[in-house]
Protein backbone atom coordinates (compact mmCIF):
# COMPACT_ATOMS: atom_id res chain seq x y z
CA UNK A 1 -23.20 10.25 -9.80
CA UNK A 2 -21.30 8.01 -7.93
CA UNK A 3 -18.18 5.70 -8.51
CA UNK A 4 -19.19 3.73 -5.61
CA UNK A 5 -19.52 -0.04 -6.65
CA UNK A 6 -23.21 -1.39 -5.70
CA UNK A 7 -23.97 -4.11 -2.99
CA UNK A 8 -21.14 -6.57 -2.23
CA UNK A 9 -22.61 -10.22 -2.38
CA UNK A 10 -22.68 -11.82 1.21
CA UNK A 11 -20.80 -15.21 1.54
CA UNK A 12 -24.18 -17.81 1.04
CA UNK A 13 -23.69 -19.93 4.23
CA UNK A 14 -23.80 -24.04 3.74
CA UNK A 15 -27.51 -24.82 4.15
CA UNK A 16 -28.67 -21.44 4.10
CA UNK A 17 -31.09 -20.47 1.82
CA UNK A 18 -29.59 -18.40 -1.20
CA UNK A 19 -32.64 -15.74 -1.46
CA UNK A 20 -31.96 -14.97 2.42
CA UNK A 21 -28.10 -14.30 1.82
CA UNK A 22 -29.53 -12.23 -1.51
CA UNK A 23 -31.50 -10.43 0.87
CA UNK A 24 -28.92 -9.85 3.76
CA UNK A 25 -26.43 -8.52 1.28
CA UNK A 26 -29.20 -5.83 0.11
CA UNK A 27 -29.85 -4.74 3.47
CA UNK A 28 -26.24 -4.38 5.04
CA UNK A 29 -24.99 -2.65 1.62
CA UNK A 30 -25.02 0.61 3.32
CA UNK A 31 -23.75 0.06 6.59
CA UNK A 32 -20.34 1.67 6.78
CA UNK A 33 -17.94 -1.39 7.19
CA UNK A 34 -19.33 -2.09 3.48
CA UNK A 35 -18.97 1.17 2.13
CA UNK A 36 -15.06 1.04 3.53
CA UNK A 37 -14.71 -2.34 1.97
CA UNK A 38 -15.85 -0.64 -1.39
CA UNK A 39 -13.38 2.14 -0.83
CA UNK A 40 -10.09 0.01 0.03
CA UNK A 41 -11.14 -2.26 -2.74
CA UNK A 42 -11.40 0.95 -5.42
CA UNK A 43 -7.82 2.73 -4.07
CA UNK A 44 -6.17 -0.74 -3.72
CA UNK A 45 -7.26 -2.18 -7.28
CA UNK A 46 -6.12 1.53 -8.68
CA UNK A 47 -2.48 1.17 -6.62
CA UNK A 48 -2.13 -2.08 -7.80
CA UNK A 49 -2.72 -1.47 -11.15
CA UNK A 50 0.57 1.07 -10.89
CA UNK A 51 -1.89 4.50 -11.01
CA UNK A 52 0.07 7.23 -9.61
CA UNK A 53 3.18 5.50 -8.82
CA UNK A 54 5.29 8.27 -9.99
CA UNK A 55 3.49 10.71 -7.49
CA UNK A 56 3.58 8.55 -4.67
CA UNK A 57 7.51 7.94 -5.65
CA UNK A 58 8.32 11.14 -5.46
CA UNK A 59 10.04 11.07 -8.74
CA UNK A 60 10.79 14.03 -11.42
CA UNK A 61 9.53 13.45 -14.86
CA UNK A 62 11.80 15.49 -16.51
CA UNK A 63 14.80 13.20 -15.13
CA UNK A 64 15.20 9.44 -16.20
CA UNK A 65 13.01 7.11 -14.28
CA UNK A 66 14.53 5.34 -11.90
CA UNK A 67 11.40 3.23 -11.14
CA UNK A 68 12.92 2.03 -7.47
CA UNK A 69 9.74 2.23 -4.94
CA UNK A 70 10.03 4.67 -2.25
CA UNK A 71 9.38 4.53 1.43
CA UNK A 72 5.67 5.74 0.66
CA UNK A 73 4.94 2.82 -1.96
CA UNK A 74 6.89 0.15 0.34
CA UNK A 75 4.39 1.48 3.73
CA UNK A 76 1.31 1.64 0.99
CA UNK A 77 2.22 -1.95 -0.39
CA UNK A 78 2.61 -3.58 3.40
CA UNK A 79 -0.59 -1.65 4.40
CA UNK A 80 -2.37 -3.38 1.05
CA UNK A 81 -1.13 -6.85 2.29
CA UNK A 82 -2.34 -6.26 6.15
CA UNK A 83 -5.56 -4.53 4.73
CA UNK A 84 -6.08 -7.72 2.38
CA UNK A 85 -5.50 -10.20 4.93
CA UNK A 86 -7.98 -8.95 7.54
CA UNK A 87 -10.35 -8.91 4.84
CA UNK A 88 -9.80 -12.85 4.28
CA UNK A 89 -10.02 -13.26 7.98
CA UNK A 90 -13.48 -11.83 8.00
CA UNK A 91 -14.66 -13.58 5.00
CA UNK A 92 -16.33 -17.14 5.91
CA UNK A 93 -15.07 -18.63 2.60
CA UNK A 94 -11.15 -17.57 3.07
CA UNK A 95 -10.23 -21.53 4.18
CA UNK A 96 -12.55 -23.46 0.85
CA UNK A 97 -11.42 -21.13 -1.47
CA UNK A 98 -7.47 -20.62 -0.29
CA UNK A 99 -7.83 -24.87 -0.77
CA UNK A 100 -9.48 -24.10 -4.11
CA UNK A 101 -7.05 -21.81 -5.77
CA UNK A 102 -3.49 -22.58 -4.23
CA UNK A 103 -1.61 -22.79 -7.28
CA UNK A 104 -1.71 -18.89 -8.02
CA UNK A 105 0.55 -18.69 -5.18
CA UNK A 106 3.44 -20.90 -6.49
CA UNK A 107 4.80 -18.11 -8.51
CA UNK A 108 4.96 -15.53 -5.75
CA UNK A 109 6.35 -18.66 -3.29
CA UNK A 110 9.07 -19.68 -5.94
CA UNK A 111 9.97 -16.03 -5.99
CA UNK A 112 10.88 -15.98 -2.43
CA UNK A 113 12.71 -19.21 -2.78
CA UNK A 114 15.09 -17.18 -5.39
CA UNK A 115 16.61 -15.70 -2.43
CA UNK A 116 19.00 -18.80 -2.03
CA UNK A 117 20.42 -18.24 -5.73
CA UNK A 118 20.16 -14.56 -6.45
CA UNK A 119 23.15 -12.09 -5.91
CA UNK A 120 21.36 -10.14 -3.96
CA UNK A 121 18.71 -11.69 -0.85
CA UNK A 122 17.39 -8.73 0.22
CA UNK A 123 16.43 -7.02 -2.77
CA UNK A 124 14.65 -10.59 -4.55
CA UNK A 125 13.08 -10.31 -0.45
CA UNK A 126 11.23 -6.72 -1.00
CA UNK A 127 10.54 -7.49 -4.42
CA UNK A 128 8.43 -10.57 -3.84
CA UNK A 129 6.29 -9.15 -1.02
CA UNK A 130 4.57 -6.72 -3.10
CA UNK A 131 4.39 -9.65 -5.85
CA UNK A 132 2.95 -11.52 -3.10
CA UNK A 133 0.47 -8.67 -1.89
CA UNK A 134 -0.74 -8.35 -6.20
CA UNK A 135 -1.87 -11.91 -5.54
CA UNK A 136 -3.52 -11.68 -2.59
CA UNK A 137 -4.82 -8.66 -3.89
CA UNK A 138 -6.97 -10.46 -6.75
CA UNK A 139 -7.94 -13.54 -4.56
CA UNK A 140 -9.12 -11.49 -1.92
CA UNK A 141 -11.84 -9.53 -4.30
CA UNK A 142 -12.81 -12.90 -5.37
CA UNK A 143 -13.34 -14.17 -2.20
CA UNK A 144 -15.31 -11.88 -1.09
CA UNK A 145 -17.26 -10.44 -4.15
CA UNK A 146 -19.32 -12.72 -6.23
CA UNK A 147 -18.58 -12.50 -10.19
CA UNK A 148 -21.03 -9.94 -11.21
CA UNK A 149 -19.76 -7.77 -8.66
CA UNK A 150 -16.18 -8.30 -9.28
CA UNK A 151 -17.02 -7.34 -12.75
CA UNK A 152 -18.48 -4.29 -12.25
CA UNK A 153 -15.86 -3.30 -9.46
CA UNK A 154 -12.97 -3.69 -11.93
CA UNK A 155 -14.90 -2.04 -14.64
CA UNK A 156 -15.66 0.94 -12.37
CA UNK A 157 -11.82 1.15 -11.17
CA UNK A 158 -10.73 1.10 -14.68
CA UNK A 159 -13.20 3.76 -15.61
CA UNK A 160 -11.80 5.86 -13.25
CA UNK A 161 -8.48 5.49 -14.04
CA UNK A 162 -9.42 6.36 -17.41
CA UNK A 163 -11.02 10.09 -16.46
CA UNK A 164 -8.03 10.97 -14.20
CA UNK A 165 -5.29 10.02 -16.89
CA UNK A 166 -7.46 12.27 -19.50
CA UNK A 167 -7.64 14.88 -16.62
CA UNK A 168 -4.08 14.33 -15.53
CA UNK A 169 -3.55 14.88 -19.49
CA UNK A 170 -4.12 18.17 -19.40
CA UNK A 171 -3.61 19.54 -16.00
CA UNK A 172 -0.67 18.18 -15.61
CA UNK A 173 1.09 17.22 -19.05
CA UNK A 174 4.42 17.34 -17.07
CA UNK A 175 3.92 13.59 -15.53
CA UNK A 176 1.09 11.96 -17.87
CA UNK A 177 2.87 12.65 -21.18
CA UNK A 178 6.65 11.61 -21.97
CA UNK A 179 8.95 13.19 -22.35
CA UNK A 180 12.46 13.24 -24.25
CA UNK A 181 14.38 12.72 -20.80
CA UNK A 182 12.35 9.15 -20.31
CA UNK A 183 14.19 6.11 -19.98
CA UNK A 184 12.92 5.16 -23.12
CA UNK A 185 14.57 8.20 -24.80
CA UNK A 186 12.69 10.54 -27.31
CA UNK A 187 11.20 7.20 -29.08
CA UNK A 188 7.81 7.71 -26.64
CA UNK A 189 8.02 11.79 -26.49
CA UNK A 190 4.52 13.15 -26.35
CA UNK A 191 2.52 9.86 -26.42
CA UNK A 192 0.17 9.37 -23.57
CA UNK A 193 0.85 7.97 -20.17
CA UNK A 194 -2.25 9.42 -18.16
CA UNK A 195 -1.44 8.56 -14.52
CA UNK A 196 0.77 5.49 -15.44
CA UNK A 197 4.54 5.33 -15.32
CA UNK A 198 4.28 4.08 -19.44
CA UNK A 199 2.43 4.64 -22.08
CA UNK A 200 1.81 0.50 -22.38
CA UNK A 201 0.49 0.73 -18.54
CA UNK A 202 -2.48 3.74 -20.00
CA UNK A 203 -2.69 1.75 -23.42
CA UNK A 204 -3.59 -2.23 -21.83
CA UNK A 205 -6.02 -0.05 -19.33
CA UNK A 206 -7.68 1.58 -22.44
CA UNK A 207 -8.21 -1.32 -24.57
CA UNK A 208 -9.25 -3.70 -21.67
CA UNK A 209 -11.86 -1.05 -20.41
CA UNK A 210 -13.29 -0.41 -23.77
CA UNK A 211 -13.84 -4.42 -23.66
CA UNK A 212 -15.78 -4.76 -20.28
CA UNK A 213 -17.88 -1.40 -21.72
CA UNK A 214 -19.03 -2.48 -24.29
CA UNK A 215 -19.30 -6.25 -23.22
CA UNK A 216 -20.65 -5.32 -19.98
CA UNK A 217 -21.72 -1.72 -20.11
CA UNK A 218 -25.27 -1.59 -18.36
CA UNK A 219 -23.42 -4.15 -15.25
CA UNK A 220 -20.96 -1.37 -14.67
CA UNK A 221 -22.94 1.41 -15.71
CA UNK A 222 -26.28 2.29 -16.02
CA UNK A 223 -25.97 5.54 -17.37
CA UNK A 224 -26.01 5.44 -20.83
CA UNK A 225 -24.46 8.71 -21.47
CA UNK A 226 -21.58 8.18 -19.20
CA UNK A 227 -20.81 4.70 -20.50
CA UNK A 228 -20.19 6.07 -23.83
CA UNK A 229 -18.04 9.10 -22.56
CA UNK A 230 -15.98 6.58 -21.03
CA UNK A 231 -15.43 4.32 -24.24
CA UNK A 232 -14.77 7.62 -25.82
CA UNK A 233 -12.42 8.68 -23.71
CA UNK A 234 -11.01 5.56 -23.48
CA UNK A 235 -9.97 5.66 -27.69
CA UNK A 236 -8.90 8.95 -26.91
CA UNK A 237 -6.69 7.33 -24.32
CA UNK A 238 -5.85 4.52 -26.99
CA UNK A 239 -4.57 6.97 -29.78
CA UNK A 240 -2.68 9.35 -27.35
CA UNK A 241 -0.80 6.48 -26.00
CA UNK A 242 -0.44 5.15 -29.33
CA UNK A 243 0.83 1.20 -27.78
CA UNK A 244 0.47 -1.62 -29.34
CA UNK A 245 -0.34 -3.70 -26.72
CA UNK A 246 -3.07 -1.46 -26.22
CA UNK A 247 -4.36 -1.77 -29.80
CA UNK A 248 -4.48 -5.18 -30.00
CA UNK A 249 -6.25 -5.65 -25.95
CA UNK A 250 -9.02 -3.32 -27.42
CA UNK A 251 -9.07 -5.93 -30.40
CA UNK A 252 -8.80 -9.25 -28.75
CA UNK A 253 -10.96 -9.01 -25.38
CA UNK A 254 -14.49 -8.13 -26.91
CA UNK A 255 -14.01 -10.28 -29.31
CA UNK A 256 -12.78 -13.44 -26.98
CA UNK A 257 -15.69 -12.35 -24.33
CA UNK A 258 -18.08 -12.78 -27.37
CA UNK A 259 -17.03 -16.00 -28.55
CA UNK A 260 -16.88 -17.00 -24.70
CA UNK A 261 -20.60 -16.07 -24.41
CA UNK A 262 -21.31 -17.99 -27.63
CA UNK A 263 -19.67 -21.11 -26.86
CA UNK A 264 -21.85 -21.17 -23.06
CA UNK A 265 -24.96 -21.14 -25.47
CA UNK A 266 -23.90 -24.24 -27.39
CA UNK A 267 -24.77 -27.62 -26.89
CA UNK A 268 -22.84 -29.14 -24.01
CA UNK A 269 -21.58 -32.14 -26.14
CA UNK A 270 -20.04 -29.55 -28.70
CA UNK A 271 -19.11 -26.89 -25.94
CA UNK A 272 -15.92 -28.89 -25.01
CA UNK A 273 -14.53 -30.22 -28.55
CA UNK A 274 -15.39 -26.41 -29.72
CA UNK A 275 -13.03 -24.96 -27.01
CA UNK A 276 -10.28 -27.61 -27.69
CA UNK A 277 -10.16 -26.39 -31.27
CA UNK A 278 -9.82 -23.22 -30.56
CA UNK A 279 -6.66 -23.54 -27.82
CA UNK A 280 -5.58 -25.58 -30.50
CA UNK A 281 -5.37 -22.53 -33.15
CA UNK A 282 -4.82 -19.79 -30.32
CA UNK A 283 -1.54 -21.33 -28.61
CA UNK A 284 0.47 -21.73 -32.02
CA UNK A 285 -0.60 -17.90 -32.13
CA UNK A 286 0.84 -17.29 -29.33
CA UNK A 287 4.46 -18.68 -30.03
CA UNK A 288 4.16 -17.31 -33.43
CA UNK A 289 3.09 -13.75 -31.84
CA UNK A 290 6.90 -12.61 -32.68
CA UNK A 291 6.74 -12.36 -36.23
CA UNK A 292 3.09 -11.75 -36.24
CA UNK A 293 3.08 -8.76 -34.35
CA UNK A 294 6.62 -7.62 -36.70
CA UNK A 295 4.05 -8.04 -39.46
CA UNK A 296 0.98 -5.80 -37.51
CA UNK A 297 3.28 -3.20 -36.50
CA UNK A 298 4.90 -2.70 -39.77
CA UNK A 299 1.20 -2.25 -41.28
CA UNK A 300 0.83 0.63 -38.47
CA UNK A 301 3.99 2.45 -39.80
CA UNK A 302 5.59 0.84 -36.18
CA UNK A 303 8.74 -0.43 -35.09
CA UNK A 304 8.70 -3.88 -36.95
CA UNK A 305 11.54 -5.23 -34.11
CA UNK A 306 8.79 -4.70 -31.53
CA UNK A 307 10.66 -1.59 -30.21
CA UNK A 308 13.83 -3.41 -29.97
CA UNK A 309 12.14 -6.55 -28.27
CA UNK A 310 13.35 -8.78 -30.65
CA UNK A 311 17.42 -8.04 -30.27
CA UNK A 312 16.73 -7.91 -26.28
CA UNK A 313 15.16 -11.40 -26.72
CA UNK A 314 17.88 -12.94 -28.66
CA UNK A 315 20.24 -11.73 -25.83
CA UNK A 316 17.93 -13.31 -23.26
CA UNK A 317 18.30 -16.50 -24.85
CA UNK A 318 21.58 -16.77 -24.86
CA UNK A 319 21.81 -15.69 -21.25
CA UNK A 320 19.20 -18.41 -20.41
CA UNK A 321 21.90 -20.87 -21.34
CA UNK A 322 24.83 -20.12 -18.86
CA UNK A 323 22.34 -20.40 -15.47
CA UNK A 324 19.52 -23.02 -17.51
CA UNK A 325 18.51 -24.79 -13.89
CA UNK A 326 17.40 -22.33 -11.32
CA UNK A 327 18.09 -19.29 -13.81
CA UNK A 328 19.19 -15.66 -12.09
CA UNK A 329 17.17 -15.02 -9.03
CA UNK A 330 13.94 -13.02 -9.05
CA UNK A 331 14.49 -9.24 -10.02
CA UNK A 332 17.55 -8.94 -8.93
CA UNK A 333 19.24 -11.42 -10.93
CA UNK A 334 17.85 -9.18 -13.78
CA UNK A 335 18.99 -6.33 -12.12
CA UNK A 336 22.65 -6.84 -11.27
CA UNK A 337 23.49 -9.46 -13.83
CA UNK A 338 21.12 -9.58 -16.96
CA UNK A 339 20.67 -6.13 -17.65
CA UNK A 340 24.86 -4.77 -17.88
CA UNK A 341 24.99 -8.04 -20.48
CA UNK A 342 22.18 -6.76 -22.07
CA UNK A 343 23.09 -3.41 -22.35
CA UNK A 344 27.29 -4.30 -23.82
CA UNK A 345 24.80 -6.74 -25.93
CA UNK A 346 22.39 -4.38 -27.69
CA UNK A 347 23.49 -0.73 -26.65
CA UNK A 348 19.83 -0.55 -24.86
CA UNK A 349 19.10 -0.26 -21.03
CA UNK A 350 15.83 -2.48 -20.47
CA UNK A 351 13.88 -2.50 -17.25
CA UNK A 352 12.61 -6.07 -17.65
CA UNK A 353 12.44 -8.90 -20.25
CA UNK A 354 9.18 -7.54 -22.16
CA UNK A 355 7.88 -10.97 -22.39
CA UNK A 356 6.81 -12.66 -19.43
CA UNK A 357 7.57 -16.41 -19.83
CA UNK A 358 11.29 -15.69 -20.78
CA UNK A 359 10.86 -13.35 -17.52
CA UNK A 360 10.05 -16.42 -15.86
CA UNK A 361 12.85 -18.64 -17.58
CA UNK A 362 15.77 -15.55 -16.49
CA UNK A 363 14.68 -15.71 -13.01
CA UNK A 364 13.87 -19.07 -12.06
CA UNK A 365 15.06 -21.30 -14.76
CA UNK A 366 13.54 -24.09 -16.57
CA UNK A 367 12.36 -25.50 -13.23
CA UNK A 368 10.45 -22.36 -12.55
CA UNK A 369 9.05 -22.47 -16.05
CA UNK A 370 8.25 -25.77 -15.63
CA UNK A 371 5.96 -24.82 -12.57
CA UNK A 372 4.70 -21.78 -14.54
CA UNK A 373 3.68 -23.68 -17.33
CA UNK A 374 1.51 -26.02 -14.83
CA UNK A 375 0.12 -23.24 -13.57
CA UNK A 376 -1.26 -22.05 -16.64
CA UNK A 377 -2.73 -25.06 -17.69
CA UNK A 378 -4.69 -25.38 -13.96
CA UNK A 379 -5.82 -22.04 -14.74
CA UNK A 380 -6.93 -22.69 -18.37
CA UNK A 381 -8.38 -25.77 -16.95
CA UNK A 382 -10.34 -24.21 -14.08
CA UNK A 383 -11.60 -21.46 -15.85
CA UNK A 384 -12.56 -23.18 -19.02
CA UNK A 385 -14.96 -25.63 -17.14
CA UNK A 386 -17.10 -22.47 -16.63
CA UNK A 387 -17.44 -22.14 -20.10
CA UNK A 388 -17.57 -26.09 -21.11
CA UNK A 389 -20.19 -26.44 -18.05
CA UNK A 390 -21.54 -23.02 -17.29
CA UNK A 391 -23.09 -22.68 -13.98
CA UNK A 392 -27.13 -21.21 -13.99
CA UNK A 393 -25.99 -18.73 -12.08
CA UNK A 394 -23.34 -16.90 -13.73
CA UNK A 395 -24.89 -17.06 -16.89
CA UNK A 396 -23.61 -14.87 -19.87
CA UNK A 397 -20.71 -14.08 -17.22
CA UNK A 398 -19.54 -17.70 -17.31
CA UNK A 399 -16.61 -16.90 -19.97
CA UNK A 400 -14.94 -13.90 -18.34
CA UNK A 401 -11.97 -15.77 -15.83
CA UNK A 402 -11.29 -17.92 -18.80
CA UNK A 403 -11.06 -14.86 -21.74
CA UNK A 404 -9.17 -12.80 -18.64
CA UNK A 405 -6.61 -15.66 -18.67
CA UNK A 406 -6.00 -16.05 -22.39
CA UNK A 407 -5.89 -11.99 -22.88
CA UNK A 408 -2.93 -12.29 -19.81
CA UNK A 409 -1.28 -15.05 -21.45
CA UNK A 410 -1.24 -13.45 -24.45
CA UNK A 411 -0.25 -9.74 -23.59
CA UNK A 412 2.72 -11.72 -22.15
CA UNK A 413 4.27 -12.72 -25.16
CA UNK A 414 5.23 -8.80 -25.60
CA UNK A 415 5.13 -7.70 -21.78
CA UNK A 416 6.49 -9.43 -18.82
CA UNK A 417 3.07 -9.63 -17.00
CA UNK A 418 2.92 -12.94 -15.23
CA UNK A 419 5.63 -11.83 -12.11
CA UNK A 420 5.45 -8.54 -11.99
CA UNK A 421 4.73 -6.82 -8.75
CA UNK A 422 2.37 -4.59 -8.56
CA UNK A 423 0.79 -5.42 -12.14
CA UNK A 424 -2.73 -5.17 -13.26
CA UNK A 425 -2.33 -8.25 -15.24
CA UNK A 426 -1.46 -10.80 -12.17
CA UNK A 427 -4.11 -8.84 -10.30
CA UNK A 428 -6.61 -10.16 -13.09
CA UNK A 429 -5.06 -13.88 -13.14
CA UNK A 430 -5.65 -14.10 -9.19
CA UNK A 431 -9.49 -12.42 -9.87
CA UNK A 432 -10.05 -15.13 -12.63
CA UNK A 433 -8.62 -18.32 -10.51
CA UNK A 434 -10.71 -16.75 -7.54
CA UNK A 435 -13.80 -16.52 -9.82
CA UNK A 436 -13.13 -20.33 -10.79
CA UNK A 437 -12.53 -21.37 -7.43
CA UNK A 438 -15.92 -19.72 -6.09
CA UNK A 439 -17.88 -20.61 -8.79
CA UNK A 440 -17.29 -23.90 -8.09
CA UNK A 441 -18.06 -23.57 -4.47
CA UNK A 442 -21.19 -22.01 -5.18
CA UNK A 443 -22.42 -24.59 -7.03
CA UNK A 444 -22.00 -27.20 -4.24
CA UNK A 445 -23.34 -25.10 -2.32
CA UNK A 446 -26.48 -24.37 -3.88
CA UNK A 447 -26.52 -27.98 -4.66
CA UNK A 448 -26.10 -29.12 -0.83
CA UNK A 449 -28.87 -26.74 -0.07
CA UNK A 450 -31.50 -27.97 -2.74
CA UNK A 451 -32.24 -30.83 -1.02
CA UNK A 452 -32.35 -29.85 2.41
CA UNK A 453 -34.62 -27.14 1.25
CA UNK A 454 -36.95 -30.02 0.08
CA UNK A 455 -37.23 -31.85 3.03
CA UNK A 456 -38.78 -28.15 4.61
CA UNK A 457 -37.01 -25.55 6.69
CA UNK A 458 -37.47 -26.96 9.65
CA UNK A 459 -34.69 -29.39 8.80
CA UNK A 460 -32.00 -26.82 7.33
């Protein structure tokens, strides 16, 4: 059995005829520069996703983590980025759909321009170029895979990740479970971490590939058998890791892809008033997600201060306050001056805000949350037309960038997801804008070549 994703879908040409660039995609599937494509595509979406960063960082799990990339990661993350860009160069739709979906580079862009206010240049530098490379990561699979395929690419990666964490499990219990020398203390000793750094990294993995299984199962996998080992071993995965995060991803994404599919079958005079309603209810959620997820935990015998999120939080706040404009500098404005205030604060050493828009506010400010905040609402906007007007040609698959953006936006009211380099979560954003972005293209393609094809081939 192979992992191999199948046939990448060829870029359709403007004025070609679609069934010919169905056809061409079929017949240069096996040639090797496709099977290569496939392969840096699998490793890179697993590297980015933070698989096996503690191996390729050379650290010891039985000291603290110190989390700092080595020279291996920093030569794997530049290759990523070269890799990544020669694969735009080759694609014939890099230029429309770079035009299409700019905005998902503003973040990684404002990043860099944190180098004029943070205390230290050079470290906000090689932090944003792997935030950068994420990015470019995710656009570049939607560039040049169409949605189906993109689907069933990230649901094989994920997959995959799943069997070696259960393998890594028990092989090699050392790295994939914690231990009491963690930097999170014995608080996480013996839960599950698989081939992640955390437990949260194996636990959003679990629950988000349980969700494309069994939303998606016979796209990714046509082995019946095998798709249900996987969702088992996924729950396994779930319950060793015992996150929250996870939990509520493995509750929250086959439900929104459901209700996603359901609202593309409507009637398109209902479809958009439906989907206002329901941002409506959601986004109150989402700022009430503190005390809601207090009140879930408690009910699982957890934490009920989020595992001391909410005292780090109220710390955050009132560090927000003293630098309000352009905030700290990205990373290492957390780094060097957040985190020591933090700690004489709350006693606690955190690596990073655990919530991704006061992330945002810490390192860039209320201006860069200000540009944050727009790009969220392009990216609800772009991806919700698919589901308000969903093109023929997606069908059912219409609703995945737009549930892929709410599940982001709302795993980052207890993670800090949206700038975090090498993160499966911006990966996903840039794959959903991408999906938008080409979906849309498509459609004016197809369109432009309707007519055409009417007037006869001859005059294509």
């Amino acid at each position: 059995m192979t992992l191999a994703a199948p046939p990448l879908a060829v870029d359709v040409r403007k004025g070609a005829r679609p069934t010919r660039a169905v056809d061409v995609s079929r017949r240069s599937a096996s040639t090797p520069a496709n099977k290569f494509l496939i392969v840096f595509l699998t490793v890179g979406l697993l590297f980015e996703f933070g698989a096996f960063r503690m191996q390729l960082s050379g650290e010891n799990p039985g000291l603290a983590i110190d989390g700092s990339p080595s020279v291996a990661v920093q030569i794997l993350t530049a290759s990523a980025i070269v890799a990544a860009g020669a694969v735009l160069l080759c694609s014939r739709r890099a230029s429309d759909m770079a035009l299409g979906t700019w905005p998902i580079f503003l973040m990684p862009a404002l990043a860099f321009a944190s180098m004029l206010w943070s205390p230290d240049a050079e470290f906000t530098f090689r932090k944003s170029v792997p935030l950068f490379g994420t990015v470019l990561f995710g656009f570049s699979i939607a560039t040049v895979m169409s949605t189906r395929d993109a689907i069933r690419l990230l649901g094989r990666v994920l997959s995959l990740a799943i069997l070696f964490s259960v393998a890594w499990v028990y092989l090699f219990p050392y790295y994939a479970i914690h231990n009491p020398s963690d930097y999170a203390g014995n608080t996480l000793e013996g839960d599950w971490r698989g081939v992640f750094t955390h437990r949260t990294g194996l636990g959003h993995v679990a629950g988000l590939t349980m969700a494309l299984l069994l939303c998606y199962g016979r796209l990714i996998w046509s082995y019946r058998l095998f798709r249900y080992g996987i969702v088992a071993l996924s729950v396994a995965c779930l319950i060793g890791a015992d996150s929250g995060g996870g939990f509520l991803t493995a509750a929250f994404v086959p439900l929104a892809l459901l209700v996603a599919q359901a609202l593309t079958r409507l009637k398109p005079a209902h479809r958009s008033s439906v989907l206002v309603l329901m941002l409506v209810t959601v986004l109150p959620l989402m700022v009430l997600a503190p005390k809601l997820f207090s009140a879930g935990l408690a009910i699982l015998h957890k934490q009920p201060d989020l595992t001391g999120r909410i005292p780090l939080w109220d710390a955050l706040l009132g560090l927000a306050q003293q630098q309000p404009l352009l905030g700290y500098g990205y990373r290492a404005g957390f780094d060097y001056v957040v985190q020591p205030q933090v700690l004489a604060a709350t006693g606690t050493i955190y690596a990073h805000c655990h919530n991704g828009y006061l992330e945002v506010l810490i390192a860039f400010g209320f201006f860069g949350l200000g540009i944050c905040l727009a790009v969220i609402i392009w990216l609800l906007k772009a991806t919700g037309r698919l589901v308000v007007a969903p093109p023929a040609h997606l069908s059912h698959l219409s609703g995945f960038p737009f549930t892929i953006v709410m599940y982001v936006l709302g795993a980052n009211c207890i993670e800090s997801f949206l700038i975090t380099e090498s993160n499966y979560a911006v990966v996903l954003l840039a794959l959903a804008a991408g999906l938008a972005t080409r979906a849309r293209l498509e459609v004016r393609e197809l369109s432009a070549w309707t007519p055409s094809f009417g007037r006869g081939l001859d005059h294509v």
